[in-house]
PDB file of N, CA and C in Angstrom:
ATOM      1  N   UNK A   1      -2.690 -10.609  -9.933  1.00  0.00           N
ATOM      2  CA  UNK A   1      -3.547 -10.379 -11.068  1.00  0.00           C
ATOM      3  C   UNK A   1      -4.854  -9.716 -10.649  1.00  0.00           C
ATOM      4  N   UNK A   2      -5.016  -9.939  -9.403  1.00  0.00           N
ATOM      5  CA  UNK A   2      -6.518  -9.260  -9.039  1.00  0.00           C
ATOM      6  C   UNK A   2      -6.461  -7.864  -9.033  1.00  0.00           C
ATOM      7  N   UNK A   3      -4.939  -7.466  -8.047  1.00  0.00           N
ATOM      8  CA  UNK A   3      -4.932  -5.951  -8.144  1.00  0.00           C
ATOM      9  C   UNK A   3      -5.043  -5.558  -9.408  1.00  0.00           C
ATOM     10  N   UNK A   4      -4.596  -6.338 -10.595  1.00  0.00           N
ATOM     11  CA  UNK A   4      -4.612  -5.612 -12.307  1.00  0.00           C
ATOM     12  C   UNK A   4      -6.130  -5.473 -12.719  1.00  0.00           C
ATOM     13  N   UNK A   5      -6.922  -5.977 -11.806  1.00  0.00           N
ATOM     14  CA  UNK A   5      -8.310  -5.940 -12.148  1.00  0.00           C
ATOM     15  C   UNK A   5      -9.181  -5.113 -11.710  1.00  0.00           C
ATOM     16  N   UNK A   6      -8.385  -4.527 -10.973  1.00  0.00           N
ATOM     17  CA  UNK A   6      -8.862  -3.639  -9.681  1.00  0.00           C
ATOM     18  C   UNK A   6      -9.612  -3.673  -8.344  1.00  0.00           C
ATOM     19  N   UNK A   7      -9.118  -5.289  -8.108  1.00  0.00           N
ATOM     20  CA  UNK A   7      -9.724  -5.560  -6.351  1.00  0.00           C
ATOM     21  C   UNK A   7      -8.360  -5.192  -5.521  1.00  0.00           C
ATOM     22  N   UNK A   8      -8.837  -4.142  -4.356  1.00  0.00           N
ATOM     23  CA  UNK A   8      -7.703  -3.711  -3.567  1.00  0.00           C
ATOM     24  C   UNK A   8      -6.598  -5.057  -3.152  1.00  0.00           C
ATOM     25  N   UNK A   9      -5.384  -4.524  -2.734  1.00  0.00           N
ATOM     26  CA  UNK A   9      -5.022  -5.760  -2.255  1.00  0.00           C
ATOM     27  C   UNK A   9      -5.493  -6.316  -0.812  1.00  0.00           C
ATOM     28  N   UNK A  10      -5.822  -4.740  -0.175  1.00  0.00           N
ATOM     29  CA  UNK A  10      -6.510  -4.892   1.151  1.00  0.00           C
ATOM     30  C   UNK A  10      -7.990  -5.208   1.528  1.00  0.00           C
ATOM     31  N   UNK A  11      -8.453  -5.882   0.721  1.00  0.00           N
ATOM     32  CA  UNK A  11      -9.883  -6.226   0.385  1.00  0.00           C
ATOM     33  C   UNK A  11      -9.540  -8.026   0.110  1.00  0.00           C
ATOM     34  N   UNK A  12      -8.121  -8.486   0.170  1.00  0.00           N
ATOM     35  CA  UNK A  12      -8.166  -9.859   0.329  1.00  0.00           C
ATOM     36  C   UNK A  12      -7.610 -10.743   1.275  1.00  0.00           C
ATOM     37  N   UNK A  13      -8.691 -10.956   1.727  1.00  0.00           N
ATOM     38  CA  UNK A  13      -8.354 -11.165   3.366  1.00  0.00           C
ATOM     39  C   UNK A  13      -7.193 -12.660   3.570  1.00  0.00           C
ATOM     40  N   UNK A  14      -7.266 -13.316   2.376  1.00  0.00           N
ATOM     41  CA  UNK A  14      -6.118 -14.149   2.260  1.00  0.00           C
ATOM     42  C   UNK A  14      -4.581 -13.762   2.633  1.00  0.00           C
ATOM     43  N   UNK A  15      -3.825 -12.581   2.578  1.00  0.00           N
ATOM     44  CA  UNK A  15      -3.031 -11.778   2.718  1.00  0.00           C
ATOM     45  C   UNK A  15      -3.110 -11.202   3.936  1.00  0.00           C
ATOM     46  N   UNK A  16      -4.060 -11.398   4.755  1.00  0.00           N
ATOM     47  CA  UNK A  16      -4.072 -10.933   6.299  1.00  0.00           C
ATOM     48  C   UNK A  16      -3.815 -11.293   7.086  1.00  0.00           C
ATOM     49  N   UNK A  17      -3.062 -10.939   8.042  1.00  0.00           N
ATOM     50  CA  UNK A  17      -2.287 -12.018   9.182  1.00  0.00           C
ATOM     51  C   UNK A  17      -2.207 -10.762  10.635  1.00  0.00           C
ATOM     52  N   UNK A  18      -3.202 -11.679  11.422  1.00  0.00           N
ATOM     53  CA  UNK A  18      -3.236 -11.255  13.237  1.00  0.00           C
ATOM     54  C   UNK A  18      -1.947 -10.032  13.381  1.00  0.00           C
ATOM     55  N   UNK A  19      -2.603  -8.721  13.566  1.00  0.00           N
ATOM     56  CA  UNK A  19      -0.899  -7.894  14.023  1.00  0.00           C
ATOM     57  C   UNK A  19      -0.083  -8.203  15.131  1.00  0.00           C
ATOM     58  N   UNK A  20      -0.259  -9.103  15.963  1.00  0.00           N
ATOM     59  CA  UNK A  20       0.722  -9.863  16.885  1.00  0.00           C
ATOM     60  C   UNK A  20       1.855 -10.592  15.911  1.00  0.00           C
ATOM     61  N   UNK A  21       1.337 -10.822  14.641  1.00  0.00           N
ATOM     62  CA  UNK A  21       2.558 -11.641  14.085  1.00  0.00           C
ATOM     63  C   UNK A  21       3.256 -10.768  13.191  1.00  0.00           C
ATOM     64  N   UNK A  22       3.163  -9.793  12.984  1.00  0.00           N
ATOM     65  CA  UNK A  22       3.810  -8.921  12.498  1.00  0.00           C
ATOM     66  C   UNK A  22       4.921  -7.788  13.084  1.00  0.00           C
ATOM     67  N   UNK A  23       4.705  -8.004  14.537  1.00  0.00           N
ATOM     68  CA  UNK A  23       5.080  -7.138  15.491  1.00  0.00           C
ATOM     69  C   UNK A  23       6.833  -6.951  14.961  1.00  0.00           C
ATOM     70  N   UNK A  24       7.150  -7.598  15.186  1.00  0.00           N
ATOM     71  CA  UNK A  24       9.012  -7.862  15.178  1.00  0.00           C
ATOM     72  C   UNK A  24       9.247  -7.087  13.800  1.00  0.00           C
ATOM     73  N   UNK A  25       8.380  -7.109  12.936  1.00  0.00           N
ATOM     74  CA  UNK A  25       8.887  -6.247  11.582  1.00  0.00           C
ATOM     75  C   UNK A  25       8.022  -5.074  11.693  1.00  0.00           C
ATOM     76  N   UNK A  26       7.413  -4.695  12.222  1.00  0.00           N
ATOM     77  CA  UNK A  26       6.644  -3.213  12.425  1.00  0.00           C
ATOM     78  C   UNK A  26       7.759  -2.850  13.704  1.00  0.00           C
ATOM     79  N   UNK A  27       8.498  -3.006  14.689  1.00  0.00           N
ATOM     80  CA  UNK A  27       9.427  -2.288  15.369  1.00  0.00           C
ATOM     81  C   UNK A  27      10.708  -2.257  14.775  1.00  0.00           C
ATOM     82  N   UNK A  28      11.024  -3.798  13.917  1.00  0.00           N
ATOM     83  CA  UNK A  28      11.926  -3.096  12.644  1.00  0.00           C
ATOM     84  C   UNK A  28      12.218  -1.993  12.106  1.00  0.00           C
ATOM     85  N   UNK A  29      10.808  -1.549  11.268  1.00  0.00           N
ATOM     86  CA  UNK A  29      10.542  -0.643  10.432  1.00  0.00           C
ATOM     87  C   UNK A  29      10.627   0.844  11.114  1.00  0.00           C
ATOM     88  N   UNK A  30      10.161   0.787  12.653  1.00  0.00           N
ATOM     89  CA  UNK A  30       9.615   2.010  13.042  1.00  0.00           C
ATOM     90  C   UNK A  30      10.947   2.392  13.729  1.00  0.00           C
ATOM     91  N   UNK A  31      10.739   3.865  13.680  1.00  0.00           N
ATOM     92  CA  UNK A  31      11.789   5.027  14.417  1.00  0.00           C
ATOM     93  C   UNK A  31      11.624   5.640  15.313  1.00  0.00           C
ATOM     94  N   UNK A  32      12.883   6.036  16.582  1.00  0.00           N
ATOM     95  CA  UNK A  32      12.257   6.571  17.535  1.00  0.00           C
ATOM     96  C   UNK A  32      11.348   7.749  17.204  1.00  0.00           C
ATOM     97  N   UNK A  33      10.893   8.205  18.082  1.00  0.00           N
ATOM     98  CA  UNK A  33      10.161   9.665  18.211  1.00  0.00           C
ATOM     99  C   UNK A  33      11.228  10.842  18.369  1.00  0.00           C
ATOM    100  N   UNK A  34      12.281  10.789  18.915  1.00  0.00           N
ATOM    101  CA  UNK A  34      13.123  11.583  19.271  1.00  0.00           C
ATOM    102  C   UNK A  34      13.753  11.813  17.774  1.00  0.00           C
ATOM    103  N   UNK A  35      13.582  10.890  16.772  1.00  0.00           N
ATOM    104  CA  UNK A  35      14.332  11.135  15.029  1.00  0.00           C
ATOM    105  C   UNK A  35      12.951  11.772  14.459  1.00  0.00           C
ATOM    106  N   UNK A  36      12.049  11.982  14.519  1.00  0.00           N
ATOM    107  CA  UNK A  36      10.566  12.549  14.453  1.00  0.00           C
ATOM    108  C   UNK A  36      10.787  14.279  14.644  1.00  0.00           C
ATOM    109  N   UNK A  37      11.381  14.491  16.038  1.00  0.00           N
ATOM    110  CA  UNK A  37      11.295  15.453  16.583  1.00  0.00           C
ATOM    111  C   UNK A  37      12.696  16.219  15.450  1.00  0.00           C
ATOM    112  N   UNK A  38      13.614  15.805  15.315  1.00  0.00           N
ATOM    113  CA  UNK A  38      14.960  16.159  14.251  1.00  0.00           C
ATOM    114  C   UNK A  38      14.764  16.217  13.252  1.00  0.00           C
ATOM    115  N   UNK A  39      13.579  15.490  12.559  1.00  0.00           N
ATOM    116  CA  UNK A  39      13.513  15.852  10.995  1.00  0.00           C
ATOM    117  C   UNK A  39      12.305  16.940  10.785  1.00  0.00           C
ATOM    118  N   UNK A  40      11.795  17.312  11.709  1.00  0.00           N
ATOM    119  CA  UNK A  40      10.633  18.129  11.608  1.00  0.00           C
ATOM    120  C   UNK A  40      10.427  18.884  12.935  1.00  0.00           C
ATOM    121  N   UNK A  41      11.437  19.854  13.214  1.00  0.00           N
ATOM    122  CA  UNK A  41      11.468  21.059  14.432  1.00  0.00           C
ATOM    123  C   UNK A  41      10.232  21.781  13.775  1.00  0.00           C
ATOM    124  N   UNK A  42       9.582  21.968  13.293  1.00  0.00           N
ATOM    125  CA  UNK A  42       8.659  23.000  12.993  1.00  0.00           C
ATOM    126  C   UNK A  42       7.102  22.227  13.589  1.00  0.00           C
ATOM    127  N   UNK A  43       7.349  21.525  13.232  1.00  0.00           N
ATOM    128  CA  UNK A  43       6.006  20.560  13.937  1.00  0.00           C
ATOM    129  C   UNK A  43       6.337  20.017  15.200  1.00  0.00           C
ATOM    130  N   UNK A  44       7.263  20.785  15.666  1.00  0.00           N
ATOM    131  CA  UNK A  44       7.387  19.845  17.243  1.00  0.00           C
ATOM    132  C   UNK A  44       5.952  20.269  18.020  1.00  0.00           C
ATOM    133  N   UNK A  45       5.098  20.975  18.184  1.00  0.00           N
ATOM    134  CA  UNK A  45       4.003  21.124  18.979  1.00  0.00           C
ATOM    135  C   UNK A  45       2.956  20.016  18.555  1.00  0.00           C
ATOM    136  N   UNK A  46       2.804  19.538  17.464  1.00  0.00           N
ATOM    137  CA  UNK A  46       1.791  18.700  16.769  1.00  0.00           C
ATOM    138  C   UNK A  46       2.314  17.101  17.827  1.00  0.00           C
ATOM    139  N   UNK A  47       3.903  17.114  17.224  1.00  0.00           N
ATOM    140  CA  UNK A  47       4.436  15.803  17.696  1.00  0.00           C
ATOM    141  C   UNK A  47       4.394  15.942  19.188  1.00  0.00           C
ATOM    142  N   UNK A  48       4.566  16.872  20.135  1.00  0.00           N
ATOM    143  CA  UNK A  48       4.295  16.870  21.286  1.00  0.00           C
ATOM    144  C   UNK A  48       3.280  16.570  21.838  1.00  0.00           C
ATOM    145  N   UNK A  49       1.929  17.017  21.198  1.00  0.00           N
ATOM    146  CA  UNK A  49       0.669  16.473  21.390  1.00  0.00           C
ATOM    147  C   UNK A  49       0.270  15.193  21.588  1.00  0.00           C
ATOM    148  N   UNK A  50       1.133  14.567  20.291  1.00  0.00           N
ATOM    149  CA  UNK A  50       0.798  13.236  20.053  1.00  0.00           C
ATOM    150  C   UNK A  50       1.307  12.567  21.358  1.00  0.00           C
ATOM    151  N   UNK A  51       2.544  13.124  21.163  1.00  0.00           N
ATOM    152  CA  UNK A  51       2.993  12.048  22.806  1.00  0.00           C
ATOM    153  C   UNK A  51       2.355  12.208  24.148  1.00  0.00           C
ATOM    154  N   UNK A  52       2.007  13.383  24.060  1.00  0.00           N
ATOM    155  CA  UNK A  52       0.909  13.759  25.423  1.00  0.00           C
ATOM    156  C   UNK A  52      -0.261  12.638  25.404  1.00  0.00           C
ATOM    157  N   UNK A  53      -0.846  12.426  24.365  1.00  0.00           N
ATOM    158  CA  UNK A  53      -1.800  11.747  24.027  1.00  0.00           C
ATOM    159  C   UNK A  53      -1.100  10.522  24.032  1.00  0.00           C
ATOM    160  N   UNK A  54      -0.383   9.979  23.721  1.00  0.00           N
ATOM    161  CA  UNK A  54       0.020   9.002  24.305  1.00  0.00           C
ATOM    162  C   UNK A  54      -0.052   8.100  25.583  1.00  0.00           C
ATOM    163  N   UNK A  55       0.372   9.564  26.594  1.00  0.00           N
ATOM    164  CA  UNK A  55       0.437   8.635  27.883  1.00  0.00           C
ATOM    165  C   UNK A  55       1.684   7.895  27.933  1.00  0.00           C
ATOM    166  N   UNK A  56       2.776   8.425  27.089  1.00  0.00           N
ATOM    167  CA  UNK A  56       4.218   7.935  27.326  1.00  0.00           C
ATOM    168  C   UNK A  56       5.034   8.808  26.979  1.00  0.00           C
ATOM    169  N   UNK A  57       6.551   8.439  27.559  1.00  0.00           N
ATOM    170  CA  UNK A  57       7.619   9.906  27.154  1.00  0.00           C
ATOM    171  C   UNK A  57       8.257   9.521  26.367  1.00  0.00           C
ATOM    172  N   UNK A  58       8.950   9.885  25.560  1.00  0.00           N
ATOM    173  CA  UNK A  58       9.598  10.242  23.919  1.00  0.00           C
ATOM    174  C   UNK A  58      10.167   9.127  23.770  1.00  0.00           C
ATOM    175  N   UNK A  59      11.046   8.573  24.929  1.00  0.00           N
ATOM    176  CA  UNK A  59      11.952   7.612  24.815  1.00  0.00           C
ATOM    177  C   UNK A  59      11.177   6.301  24.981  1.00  0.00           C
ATOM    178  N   UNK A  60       9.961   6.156  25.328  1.00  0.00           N
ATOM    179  CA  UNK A  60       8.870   5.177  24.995  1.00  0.00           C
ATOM    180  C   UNK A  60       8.400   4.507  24.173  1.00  0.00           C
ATOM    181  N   UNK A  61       8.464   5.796  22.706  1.00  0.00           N
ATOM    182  CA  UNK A  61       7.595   5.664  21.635  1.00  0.00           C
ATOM    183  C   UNK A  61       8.535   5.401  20.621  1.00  0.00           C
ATOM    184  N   UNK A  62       8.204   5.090  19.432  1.00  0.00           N
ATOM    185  CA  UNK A  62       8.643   4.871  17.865  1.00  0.00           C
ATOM    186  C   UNK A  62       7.389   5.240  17.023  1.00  0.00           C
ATOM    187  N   UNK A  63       7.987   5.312  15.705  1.00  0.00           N
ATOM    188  CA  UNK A  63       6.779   5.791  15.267  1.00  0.00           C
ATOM    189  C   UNK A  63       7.116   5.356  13.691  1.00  0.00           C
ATOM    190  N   UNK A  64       5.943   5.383  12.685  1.00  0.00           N
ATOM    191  CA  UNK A  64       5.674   4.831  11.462  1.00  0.00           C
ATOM    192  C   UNK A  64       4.776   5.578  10.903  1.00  0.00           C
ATOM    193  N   UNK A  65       5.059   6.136   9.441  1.00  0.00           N
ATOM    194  CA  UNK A  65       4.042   6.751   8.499  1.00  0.00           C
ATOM    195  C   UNK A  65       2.875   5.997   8.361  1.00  0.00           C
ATOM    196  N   UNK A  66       1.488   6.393   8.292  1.00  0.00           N
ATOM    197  CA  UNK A  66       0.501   5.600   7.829  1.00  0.00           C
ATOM    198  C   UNK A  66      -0.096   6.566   6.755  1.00  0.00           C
ATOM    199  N   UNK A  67      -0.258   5.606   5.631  1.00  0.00           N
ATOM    200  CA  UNK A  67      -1.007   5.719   4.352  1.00  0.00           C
ATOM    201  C   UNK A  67      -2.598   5.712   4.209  1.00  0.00           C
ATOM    202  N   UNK A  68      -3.104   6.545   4.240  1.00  0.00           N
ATOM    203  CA  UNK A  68      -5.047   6.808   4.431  1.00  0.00           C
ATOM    204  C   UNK A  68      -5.257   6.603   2.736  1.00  0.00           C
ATOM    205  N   UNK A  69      -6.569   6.773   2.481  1.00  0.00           N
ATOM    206  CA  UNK A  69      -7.123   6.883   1.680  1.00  0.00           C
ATOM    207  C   UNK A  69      -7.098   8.189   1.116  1.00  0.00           C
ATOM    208  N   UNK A  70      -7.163   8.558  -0.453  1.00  0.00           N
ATOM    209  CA  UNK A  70      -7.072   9.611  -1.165  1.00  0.00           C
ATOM    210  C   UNK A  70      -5.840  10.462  -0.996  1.00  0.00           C
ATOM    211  N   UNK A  71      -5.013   9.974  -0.686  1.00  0.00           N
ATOM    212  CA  UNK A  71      -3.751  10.498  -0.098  1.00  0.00           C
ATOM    213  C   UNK A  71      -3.322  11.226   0.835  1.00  0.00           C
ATOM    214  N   UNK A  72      -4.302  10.711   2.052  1.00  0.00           N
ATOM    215  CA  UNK A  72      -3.932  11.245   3.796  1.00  0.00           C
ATOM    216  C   UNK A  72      -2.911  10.830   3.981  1.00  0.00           C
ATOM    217  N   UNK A  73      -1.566  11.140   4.798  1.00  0.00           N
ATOM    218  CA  UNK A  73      -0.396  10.705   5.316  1.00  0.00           C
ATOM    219  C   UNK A  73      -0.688  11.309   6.959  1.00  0.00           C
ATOM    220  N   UNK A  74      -0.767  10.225   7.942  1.00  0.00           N
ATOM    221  CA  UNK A  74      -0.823  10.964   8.996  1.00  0.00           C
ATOM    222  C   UNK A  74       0.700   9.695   9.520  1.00  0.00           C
ATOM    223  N   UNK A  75       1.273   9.686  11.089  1.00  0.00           N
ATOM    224  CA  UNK A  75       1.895   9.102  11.669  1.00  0.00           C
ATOM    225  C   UNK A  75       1.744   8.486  12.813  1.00  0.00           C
ATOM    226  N   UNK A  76       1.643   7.221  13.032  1.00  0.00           N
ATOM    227  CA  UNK A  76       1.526   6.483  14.110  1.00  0.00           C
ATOM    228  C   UNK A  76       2.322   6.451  15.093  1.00  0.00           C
ATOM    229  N   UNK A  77       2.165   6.929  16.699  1.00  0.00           N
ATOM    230  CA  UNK A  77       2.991   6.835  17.276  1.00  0.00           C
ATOM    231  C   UNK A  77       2.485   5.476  17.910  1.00  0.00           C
ATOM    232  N   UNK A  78       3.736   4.475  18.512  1.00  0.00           N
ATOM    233  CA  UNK A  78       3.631   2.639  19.011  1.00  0.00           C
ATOM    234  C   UNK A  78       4.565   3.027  20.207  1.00  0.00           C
ATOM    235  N   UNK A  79       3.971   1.732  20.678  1.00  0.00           N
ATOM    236  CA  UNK A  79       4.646   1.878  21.980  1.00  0.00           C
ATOM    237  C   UNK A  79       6.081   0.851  21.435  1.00  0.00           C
ATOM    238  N   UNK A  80       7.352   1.515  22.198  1.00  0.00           N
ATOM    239  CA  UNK A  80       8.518   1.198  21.234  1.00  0.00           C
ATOM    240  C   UNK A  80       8.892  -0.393  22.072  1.00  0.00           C
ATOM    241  N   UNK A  81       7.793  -0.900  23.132  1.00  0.00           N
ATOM    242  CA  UNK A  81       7.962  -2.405  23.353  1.00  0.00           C
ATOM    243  C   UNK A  81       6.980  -3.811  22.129  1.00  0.00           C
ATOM    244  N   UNK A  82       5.939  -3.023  22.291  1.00  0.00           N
ATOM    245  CA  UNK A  82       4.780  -3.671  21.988  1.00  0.00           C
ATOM    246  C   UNK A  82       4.675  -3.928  20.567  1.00  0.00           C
ATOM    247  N   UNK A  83       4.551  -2.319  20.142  1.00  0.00           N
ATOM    248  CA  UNK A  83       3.672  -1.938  18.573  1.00  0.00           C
ATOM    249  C   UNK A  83       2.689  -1.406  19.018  1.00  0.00           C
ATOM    250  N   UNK A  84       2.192  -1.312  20.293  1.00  0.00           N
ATOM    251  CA  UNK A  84       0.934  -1.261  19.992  1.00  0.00           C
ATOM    252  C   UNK A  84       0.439   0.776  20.086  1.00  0.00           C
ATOM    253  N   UNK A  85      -0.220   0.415  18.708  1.00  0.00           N
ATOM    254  CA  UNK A  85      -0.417   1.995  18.445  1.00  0.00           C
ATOM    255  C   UNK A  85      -0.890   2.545  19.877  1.00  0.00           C
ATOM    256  N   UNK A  86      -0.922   4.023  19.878  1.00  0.00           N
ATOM    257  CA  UNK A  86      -0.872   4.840  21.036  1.00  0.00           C
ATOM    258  C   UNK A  86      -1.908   5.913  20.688  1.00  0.00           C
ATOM    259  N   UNK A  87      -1.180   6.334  19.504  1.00  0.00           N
ATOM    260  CA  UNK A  87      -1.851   7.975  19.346  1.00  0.00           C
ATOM    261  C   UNK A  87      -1.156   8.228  17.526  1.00  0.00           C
ATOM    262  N   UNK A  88      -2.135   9.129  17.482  1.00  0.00           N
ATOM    263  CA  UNK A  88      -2.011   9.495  16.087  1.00  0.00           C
ATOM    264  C   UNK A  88      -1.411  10.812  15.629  1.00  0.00           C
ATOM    265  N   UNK A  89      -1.146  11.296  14.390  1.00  0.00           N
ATOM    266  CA  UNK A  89      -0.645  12.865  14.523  1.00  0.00           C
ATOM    267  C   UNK A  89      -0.490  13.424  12.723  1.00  0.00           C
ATOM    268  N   UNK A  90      -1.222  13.928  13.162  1.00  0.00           N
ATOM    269  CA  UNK A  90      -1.408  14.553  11.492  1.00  0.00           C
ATOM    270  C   UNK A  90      -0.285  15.036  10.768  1.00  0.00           C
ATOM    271  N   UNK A  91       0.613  13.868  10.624  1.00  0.00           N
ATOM    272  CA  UNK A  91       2.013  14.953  10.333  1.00  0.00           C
ATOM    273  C   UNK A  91       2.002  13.725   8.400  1.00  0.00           C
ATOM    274  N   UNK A  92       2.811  14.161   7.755  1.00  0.00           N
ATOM    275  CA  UNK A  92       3.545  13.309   7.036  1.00  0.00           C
ATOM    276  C   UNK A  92       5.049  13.032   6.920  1.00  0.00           C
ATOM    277  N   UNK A  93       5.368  12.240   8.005  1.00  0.00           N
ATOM    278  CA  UNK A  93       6.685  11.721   8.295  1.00  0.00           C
ATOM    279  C   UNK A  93       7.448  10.737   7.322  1.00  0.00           C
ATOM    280  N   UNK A  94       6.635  10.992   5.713  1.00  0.00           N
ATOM    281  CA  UNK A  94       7.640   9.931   5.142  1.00  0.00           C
ATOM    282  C   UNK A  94       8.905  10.377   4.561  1.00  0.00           C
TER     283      UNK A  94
END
């Protein structure tokens, strides 16, 4: 009912939970990098970057759309043990 009121849902910190406990369903969710590189050959230099920036090789990483504000779509590349973000990449991978 709050969101119908217009308080974000991400503005209630009741709904927030440590990203260590989320981990197992954020590597769920996420895809290798190498299915990154197949749905979008035209941006392979962008996605190459990202992994450079990384500091890991393809078969390392997974990766997940992230949702910005005003309707940025960029993509998170994670390390495909952890989650733990790496590097970013201006793509929209959804």
């Amino acid at each position: 009912m709050q969101a119908l009121d217009g308080v974000p849902v991400a503005a209630r910190p009741e709904l927030w939970q440590p990203y260590a406990a989320g981990r197992q369903a954020i590597l769920a969710a996420a895809r290798p990098v190498a299915d990154l590189e197949g749905r979008f050959p035209k941006d392979a230099a962008l996605i190459h970057e990202g992994v450079a920036q990384s500091g890991r090789v393809v078969a390392d990483l997974k990766y997940l759309p992230i949702q910005g504000r005003k309707g940025v779509v960029w993509t998170v590349l994670l390390d495909a043990r952890t989650a733990a973000p790496l590097a970013f990449v201006a793509l929209d991978s959804f």
